[in-house]
Protein backbone atom coordinates (compact mmCIF):
# COMPACT_ATOMS: atom_id res chain seq x y z
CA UNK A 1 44.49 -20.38 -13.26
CA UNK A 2 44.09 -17.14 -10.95
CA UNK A 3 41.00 -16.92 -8.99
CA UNK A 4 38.91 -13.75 -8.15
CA UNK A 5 35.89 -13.72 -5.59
CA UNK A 6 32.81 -12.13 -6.84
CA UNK A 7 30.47 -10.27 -4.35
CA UNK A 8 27.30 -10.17 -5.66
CA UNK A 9 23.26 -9.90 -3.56
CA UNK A 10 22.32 -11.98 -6.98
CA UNK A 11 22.93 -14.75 -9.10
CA UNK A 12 21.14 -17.12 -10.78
CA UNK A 13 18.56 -18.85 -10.25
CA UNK A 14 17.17 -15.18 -8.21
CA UNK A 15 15.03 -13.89 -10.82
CA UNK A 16 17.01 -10.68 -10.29
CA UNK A 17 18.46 -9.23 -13.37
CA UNK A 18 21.53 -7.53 -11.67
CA UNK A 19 22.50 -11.10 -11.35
CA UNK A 20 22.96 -11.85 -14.87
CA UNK A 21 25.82 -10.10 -15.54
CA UNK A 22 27.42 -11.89 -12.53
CA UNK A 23 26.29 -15.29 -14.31
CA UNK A 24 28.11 -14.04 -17.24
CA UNK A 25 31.40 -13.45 -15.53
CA UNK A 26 31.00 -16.89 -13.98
CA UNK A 27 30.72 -18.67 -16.77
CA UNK A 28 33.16 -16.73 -19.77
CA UNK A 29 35.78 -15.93 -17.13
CA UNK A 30 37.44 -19.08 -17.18
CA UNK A 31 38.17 -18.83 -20.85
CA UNK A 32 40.70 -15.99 -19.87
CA UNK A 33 42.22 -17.87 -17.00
CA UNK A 34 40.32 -16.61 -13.85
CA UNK A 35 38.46 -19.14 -11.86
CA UNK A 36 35.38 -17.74 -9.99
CA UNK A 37 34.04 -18.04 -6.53
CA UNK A 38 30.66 -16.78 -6.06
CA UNK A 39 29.79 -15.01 -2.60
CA UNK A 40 26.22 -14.44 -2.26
CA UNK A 41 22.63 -14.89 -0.35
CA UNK A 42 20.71 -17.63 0.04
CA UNK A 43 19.47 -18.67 -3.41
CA UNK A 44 15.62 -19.79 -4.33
CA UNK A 45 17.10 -23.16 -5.32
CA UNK A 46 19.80 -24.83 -6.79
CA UNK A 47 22.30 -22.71 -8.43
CA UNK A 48 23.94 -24.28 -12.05
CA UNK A 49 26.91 -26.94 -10.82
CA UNK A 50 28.78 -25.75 -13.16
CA UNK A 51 29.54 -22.76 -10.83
CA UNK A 52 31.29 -22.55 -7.67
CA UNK A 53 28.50 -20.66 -5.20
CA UNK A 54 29.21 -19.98 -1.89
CA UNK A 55 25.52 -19.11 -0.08
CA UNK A 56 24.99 -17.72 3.07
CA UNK A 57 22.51 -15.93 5.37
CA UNK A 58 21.36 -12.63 6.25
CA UNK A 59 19.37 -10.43 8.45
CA UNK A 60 16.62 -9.27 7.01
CA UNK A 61 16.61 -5.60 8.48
CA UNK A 62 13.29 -4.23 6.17
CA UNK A 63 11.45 -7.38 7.12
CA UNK A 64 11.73 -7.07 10.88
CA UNK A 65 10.56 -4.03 10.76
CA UNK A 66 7.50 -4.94 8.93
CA UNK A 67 7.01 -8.02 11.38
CA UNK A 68 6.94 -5.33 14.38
CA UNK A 69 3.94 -3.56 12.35
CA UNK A 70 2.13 -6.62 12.21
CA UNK A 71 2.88 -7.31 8.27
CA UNK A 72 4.62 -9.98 6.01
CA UNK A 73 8.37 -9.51 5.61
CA UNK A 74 8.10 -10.85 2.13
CA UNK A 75 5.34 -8.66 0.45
CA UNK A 76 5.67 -4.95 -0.30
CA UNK A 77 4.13 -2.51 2.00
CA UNK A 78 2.07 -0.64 -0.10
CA UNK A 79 0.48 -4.02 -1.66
CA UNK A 80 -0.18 -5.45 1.53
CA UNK A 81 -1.96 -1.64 2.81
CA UNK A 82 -3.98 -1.91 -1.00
CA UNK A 83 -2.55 0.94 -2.22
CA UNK A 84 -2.21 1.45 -5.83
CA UNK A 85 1.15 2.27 -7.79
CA UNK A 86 0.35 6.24 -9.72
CA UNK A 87 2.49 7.03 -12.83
CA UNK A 88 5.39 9.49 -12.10
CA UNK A 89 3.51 10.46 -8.72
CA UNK A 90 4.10 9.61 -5.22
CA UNK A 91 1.08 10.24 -2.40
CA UNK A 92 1.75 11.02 0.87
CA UNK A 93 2.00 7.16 1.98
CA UNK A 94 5.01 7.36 -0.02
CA UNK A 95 6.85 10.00 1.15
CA UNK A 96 6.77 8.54 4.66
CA UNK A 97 7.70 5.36 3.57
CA UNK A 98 10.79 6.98 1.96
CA UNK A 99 11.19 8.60 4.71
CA UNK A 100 11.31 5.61 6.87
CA UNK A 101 13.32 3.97 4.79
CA UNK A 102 16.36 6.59 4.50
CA UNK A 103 17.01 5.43 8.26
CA UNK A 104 15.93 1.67 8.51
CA UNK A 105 17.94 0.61 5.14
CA UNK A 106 21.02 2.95 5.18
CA UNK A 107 22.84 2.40 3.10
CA UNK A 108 20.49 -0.33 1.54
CA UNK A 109 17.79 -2.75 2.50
CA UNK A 110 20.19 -5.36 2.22
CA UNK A 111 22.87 -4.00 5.00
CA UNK A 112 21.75 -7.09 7.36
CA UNK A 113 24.05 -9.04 4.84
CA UNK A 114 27.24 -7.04 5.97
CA UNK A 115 28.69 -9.71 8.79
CA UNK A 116 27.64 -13.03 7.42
CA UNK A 117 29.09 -11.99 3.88
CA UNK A 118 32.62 -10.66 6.06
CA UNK A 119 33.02 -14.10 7.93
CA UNK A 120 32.29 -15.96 4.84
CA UNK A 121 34.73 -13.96 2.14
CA UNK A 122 37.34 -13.89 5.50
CA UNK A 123 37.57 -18.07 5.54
CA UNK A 124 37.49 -18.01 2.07
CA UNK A 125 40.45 -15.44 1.85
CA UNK A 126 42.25 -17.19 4.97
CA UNK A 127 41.68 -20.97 3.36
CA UNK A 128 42.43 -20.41 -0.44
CA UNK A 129 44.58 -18.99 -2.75
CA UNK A 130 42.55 -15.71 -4.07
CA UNK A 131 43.76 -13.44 -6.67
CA UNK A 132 41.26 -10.85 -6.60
CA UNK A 133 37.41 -9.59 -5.70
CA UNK A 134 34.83 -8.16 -7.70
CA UNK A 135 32.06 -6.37 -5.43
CA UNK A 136 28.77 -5.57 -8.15
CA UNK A 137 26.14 -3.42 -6.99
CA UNK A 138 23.20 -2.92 -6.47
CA UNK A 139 23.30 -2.96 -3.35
CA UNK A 140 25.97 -1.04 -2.25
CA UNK A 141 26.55 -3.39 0.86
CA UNK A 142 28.20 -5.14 -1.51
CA UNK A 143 30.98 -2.46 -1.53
CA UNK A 144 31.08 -2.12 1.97
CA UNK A 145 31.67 -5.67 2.21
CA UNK A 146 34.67 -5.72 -0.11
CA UNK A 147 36.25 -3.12 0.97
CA UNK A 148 36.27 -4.65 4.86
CA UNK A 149 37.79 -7.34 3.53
CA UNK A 150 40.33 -5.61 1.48
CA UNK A 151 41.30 -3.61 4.30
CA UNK A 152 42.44 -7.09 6.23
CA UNK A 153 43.62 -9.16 3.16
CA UNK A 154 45.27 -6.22 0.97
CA UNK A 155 44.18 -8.15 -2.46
CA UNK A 156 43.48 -6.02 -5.72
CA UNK A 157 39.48 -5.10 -5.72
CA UNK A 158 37.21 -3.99 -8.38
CA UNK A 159 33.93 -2.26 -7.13
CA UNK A 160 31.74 -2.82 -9.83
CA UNK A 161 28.88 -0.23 -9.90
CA UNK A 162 26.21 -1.70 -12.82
CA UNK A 163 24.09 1.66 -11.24
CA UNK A 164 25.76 4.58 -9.92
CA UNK A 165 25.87 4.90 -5.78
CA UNK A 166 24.65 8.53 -4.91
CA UNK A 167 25.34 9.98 -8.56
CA UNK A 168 22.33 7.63 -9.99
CA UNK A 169 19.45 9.93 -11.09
CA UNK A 170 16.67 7.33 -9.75
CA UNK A 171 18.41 8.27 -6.53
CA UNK A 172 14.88 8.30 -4.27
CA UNK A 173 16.43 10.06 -0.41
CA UNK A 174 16.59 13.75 0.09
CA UNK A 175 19.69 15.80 0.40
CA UNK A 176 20.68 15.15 3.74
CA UNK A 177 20.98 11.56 3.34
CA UNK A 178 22.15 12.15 -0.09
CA UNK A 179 24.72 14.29 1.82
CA UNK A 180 25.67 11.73 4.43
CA UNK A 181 25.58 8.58 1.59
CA UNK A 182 28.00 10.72 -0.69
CA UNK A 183 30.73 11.01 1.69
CA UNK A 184 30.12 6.92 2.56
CA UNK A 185 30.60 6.44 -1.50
CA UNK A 186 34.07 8.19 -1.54
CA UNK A 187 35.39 6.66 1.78
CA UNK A 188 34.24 3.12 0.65
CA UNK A 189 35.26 3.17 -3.08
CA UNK A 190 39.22 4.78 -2.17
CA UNK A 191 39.70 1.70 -1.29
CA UNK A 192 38.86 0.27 -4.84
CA UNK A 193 42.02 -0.22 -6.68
CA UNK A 194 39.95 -0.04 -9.92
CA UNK A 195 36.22 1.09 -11.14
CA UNK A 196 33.93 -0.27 -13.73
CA UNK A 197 30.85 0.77 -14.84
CA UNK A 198 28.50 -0.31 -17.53
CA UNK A 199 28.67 2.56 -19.94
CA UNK A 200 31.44 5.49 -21.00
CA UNK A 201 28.99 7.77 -20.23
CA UNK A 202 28.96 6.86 -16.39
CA UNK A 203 32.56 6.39 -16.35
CA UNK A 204 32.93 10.23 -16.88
CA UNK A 205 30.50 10.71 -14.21
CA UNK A 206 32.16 8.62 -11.61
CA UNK A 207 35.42 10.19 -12.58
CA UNK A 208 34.30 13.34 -11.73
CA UNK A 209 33.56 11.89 -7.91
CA UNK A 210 36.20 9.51 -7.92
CA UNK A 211 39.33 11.84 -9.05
CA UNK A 212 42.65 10.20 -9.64
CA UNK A 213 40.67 6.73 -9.41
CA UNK A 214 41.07 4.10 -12.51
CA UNK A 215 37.16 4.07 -13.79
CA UNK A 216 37.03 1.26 -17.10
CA UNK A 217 33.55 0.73 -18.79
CA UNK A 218 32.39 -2.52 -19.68
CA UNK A 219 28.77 -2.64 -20.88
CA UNK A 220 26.81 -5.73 -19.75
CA UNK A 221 26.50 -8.21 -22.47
CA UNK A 222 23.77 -11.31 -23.74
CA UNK A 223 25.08 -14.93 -23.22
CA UNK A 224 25.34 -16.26 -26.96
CA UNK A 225 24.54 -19.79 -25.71
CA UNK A 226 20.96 -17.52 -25.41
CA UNK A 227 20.80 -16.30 -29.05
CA UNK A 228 17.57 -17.31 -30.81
CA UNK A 229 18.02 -19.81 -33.72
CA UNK A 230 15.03 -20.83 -35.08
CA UNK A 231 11.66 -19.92 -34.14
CA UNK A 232 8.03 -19.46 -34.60
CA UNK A 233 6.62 -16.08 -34.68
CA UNK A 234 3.63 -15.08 -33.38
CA UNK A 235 0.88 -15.18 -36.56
CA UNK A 236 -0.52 -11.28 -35.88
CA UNK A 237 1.46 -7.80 -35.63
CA UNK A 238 3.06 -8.59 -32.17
CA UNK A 239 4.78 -6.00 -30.06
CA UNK A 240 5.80 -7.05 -26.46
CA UNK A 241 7.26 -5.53 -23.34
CA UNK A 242 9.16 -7.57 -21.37
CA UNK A 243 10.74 -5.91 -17.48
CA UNK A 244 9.55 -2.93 -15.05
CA UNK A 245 8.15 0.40 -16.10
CA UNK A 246 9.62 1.83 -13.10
CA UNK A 247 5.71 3.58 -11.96
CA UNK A 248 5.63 5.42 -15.27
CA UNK A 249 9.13 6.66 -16.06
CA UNK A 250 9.69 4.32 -19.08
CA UNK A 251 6.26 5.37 -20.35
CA UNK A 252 4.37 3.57 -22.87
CA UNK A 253 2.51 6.93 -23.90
CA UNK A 254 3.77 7.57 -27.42
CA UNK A 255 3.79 3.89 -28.29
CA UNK A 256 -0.53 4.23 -27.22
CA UNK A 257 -0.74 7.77 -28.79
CA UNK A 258 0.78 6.60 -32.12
CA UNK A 259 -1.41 3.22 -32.11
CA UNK A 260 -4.09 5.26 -31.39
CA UNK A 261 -3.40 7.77 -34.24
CA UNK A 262 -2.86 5.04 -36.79
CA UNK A 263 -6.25 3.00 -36.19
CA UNK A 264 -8.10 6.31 -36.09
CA UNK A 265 -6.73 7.35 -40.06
CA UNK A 266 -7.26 3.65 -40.91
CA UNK A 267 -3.62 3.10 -41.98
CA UNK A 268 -3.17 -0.20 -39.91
CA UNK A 269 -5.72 -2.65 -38.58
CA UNK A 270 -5.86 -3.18 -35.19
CA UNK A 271 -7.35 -6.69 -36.13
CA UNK A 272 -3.58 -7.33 -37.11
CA UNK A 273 -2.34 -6.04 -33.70
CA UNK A 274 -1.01 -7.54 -30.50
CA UNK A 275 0.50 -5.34 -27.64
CA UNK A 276 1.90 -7.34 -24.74
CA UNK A 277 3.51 -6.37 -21.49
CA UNK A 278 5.20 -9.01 -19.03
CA UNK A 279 6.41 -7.51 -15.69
CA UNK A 280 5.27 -6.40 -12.41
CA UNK A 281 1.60 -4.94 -12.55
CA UNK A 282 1.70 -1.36 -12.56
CA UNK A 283 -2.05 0.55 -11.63
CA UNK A 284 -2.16 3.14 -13.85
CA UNK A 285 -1.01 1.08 -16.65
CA UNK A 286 -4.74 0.08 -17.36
CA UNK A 287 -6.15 3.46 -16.84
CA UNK A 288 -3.67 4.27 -19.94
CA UNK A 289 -4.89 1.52 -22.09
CA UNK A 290 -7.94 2.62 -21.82
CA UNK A 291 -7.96 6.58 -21.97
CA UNK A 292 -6.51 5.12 -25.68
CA UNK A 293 -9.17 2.91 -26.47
CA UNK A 294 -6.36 0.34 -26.48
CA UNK A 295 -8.36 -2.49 -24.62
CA UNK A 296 -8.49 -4.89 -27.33
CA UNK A 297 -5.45 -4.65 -28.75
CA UNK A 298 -2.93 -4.38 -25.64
CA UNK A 299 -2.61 -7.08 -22.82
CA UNK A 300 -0.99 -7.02 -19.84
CA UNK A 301 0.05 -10.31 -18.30
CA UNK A 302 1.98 -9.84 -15.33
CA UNK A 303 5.46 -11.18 -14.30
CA UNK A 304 6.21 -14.58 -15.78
CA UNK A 305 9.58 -16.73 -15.10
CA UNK A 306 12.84 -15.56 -17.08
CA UNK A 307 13.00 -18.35 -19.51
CA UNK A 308 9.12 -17.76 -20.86
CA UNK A 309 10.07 -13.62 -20.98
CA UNK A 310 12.44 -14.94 -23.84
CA UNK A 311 10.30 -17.28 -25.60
CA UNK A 312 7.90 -14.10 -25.76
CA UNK A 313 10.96 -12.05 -27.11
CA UNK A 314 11.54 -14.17 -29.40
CA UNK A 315 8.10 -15.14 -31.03
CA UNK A 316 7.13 -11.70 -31.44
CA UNK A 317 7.52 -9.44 -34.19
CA UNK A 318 8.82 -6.45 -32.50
CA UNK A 319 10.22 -5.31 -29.47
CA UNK A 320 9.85 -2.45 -27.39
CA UNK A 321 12.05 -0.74 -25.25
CA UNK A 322 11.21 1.89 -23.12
CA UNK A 323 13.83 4.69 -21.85
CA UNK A 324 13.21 7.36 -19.31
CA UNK A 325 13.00 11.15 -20.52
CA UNK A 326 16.22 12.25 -18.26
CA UNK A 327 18.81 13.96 -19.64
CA UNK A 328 21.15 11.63 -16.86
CA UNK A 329 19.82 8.25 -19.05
CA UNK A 330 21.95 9.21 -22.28
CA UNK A 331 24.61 6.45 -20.32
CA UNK A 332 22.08 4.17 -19.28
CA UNK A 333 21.45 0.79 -22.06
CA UNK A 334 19.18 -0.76 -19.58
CA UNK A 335 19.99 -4.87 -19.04
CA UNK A 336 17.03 -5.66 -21.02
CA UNK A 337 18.63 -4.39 -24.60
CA UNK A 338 21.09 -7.27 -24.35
CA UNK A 339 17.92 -9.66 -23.66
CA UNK A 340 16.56 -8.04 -26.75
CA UNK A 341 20.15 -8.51 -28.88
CA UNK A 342 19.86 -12.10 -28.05
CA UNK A 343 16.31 -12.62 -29.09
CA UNK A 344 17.36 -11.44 -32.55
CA UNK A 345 13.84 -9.66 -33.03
CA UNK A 346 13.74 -6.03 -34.41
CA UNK A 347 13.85 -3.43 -31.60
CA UNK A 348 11.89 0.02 -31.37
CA UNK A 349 13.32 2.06 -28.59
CA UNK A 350 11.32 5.16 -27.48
CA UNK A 351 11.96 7.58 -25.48
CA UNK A 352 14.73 9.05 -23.52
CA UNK A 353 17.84 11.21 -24.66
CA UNK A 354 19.72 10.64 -27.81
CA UNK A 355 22.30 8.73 -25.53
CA UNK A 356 24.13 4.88 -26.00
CA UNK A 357 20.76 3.12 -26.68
CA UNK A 358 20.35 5.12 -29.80
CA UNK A 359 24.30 4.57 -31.17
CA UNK A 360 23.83 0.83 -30.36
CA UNK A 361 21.00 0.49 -32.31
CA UNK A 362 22.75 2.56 -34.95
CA UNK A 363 25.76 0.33 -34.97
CA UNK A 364 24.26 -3.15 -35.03
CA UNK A 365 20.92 -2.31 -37.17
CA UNK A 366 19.50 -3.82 -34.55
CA UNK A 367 16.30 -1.50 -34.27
CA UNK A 368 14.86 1.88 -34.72
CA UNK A 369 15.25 4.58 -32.07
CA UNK A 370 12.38 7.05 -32.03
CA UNK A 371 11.95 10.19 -29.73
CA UNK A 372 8.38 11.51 -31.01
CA UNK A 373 5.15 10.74 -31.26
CA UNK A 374 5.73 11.20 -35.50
CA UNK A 375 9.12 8.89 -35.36
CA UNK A 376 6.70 6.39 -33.64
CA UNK A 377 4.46 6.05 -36.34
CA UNK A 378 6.59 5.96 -38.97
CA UNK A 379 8.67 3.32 -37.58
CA UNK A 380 5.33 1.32 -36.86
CA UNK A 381 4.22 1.88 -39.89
CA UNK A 382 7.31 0.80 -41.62
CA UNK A 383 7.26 -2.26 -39.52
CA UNK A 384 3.78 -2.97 -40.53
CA UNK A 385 4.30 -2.74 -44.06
CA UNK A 386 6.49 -5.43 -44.26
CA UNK A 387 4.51 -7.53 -41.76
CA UNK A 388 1.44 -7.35 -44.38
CA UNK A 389 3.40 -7.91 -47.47
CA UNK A 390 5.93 -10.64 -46.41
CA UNK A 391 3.73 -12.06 -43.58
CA UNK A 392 6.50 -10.77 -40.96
CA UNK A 393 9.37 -8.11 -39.66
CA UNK A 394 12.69 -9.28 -41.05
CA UNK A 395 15.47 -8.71 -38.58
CA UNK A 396 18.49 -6.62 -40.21
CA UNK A 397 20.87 -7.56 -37.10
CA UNK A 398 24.28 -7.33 -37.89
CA UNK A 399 25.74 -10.49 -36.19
CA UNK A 400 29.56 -9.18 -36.06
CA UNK A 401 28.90 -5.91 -34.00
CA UNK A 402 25.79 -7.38 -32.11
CA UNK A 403 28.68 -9.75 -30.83
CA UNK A 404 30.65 -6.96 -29.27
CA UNK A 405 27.90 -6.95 -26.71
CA UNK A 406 28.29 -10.71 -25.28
CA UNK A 407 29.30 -11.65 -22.03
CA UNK A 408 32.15 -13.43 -23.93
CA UNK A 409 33.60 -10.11 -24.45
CA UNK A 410 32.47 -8.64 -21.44
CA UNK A 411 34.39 -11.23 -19.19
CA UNK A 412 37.42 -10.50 -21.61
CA UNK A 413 37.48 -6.75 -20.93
CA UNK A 414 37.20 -7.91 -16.95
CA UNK A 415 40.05 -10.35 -17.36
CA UNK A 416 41.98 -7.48 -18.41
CA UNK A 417 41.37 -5.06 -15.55
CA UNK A 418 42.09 -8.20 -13.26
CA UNK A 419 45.60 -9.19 -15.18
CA UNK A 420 46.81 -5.05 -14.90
CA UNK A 421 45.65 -4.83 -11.25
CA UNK A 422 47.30 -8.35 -10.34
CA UNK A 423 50.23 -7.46 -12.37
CA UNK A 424 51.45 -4.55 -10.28
């Protein structure tokens, strides 16, 4: 069995959700004859013995920093200054901590990771027999790390970009750094021998960076050993929210407005109804609920461990996902979709362009994609119907093409990059 070394700033059990897809390749890749080595940070606890993990330190650049202004490394600034998170608005606090942080944590927070990661991957390199590497950002000093150590060992390397480097439209610097970071991406990635990304969509758009360069798309996937069997589901009408709303850009607003609408003409019940959100509290989330007269009906909760986020997903009768209105997210699925595939729950998806979240949907009956205010409403409506006359929402999954998206398969379509790249 050939073995590749993964790069990855996450893995299991980090709450993070970049480092599921690095959990799946761990744990499918064997099936296809690669045996993985895991390179990354110091973990919260044990990671699952069934992997190999190598853990090391780092330097904690952002959190020094904060030390010298007489704050704790391990909160957020603006939390720790009582400043409140504004929907799709930055204040002025902002914009200098951006500012601030275009210099401190170029090219990422996480650069402090850069030499300890080096001297590890360079014994590992030196001391075993490895195939391969697989770098996965976010963070990009993943990359960077990678490609150091491809420049002394020579062994095929994948730079796999689950986000896109300077091309991502959540991009938050200003042109100059943009400018300077751009130039980084191209040096760093020509030493990639191949390039993966998580959608076709963004495969085009690194292409058109990254000419003559071998981009591949493989989507992130759910683990199947994850896929709800049987379960209770919640009693009332329940919709639920599980993951970051990003300060407003995946906007609950047309889920409230249509709610809203429907309980004003009397059509449902809001004594049936159950909105919950699980994830990091947002400010101006409340403010929302309210200006809807939505108090009673939706609850926000707050971030909750991983495994509880799926017993939520899968008790409830709907769930929502929530896409950004950018024309740049018609490639993005968003990890949480897969969560959702896995929880075998119906899915209502609002929002954003008519992009790979809508086709998915399409092809696995999975879930109904709505863009307006009117498409809300009738799918809630629909939804509702058959809550109150069969006492819940079937799911109309189809099993078959919902299993195209598993980290089964997306380990297979890695093993095959790996076997042409170790081929040559």
């Amino acid at each position: 069995m050939k073995k590749v070394l993964i790069i990855s700033w996450k893995f299991p059990p980090d709450p993070g959700v970049g480092g599921l897809r690095i959990r799946g390749l761990a744990k499918y890749l064997p099936e296809f004859d690669w045996e993985p080595v895991v390179l990354t940070t110091t973990l919260p606890s044990n990671p699952d013995a069934r992997f190999r993990v190598i853990q090391t330190p780092y330097y904690d650049v952002v959190g020094a920093w904060k030390k010298r202004f007489g704050l704790k490394p391990e909160e957020g600034v603006k939390k720790q200054l009582g400043m409140k998170t504004h929907k799709n608005k930055k204040s002025i606090i902002d914009h200098v901590l951006d500012l601030l942080s275009e210099v401190i944590a170029y090219p990422d927070p996480q650069k402090g990771w850069y030499e300890y990661a080096v001297d590890a991957g360079s014994k590992i390199l030196k001391n075993e027999n490895i195939n391969a590497m697989i770098s996965s950002s976010k963070p990009e000093t993943c990359h960077l790390i990678a490609s150091r150590l491809k420049i002394e060992y020579g062994i095929p390397w994948i730079a796999d970009l689950r986000d896109l480097w300077t091309q991502n439209h959540y991009y938050p610097y200003g042109p100059i750094r943009k400018f300077i970071e751009r130039r980084l991406e191209i040096k760093t990635l020509s030493k990639a021998d191949a390039l993966v990304t998580v959608s076709k969509n963004l495969a085009k758009t690194l292409e058109m960076l990254h000419k003559g360069r071998q981009v591949y798309s493989v989507p992130n996937g759910f683990d199947p050993d994850e896929v709800a069997t049987s379960v209770n589901l919640a009693n009332k009408f329940t919709i639920t929210h599980t993951g970051s709303l990003y300060q407003g850009k995946r906007d609950p607003a047309k889920l409230f407005k249509a709610l809203h609408d429907l309980i004003s003409e009397e059509r449902v019940s809001q004594n049936d109804l159950e909105i919950r959100f699980y994830g990091p509290e947002e400010d101006w989330l409340e403010n929302d609920i309210k200006s809807y007269g939505l108090e009673d009906i939706v609850k926000v909760y707050g971030v909750i461990p991983r495994e509880i986020a799926l017993e939520k997903q899968r008790e409830s009768q709907v769930l929502l996902l929530l896409l950004w209105d950018h024309l740049e997210e018609i490639g993005v699925y968003t990890g949480k979709i897969f969560e959702y595939l896995a929880a075998q729950r119906p899915i209502l998806a609002i929002g954003g362009p008519k992009g790979v979240v809508k086709d998915l949907l399409a092809e696995t009956n999975a879930g109904v994609y709505a863009t307006s205010v009117e498409d809300v409403k009738k799918a809630l409506k629909k939804f509702y119907d058959e809550y109150k006359l069969k006492g819940n929402v079937e799911y109309k999954g189809e099993r078959a093409k919902i299993d195209k998206y598993c980290q089964r398969e997306m380990a297979r379509k890695f093993a095959e990059v790996l076997d042409t790249l170790t081929r040559r």
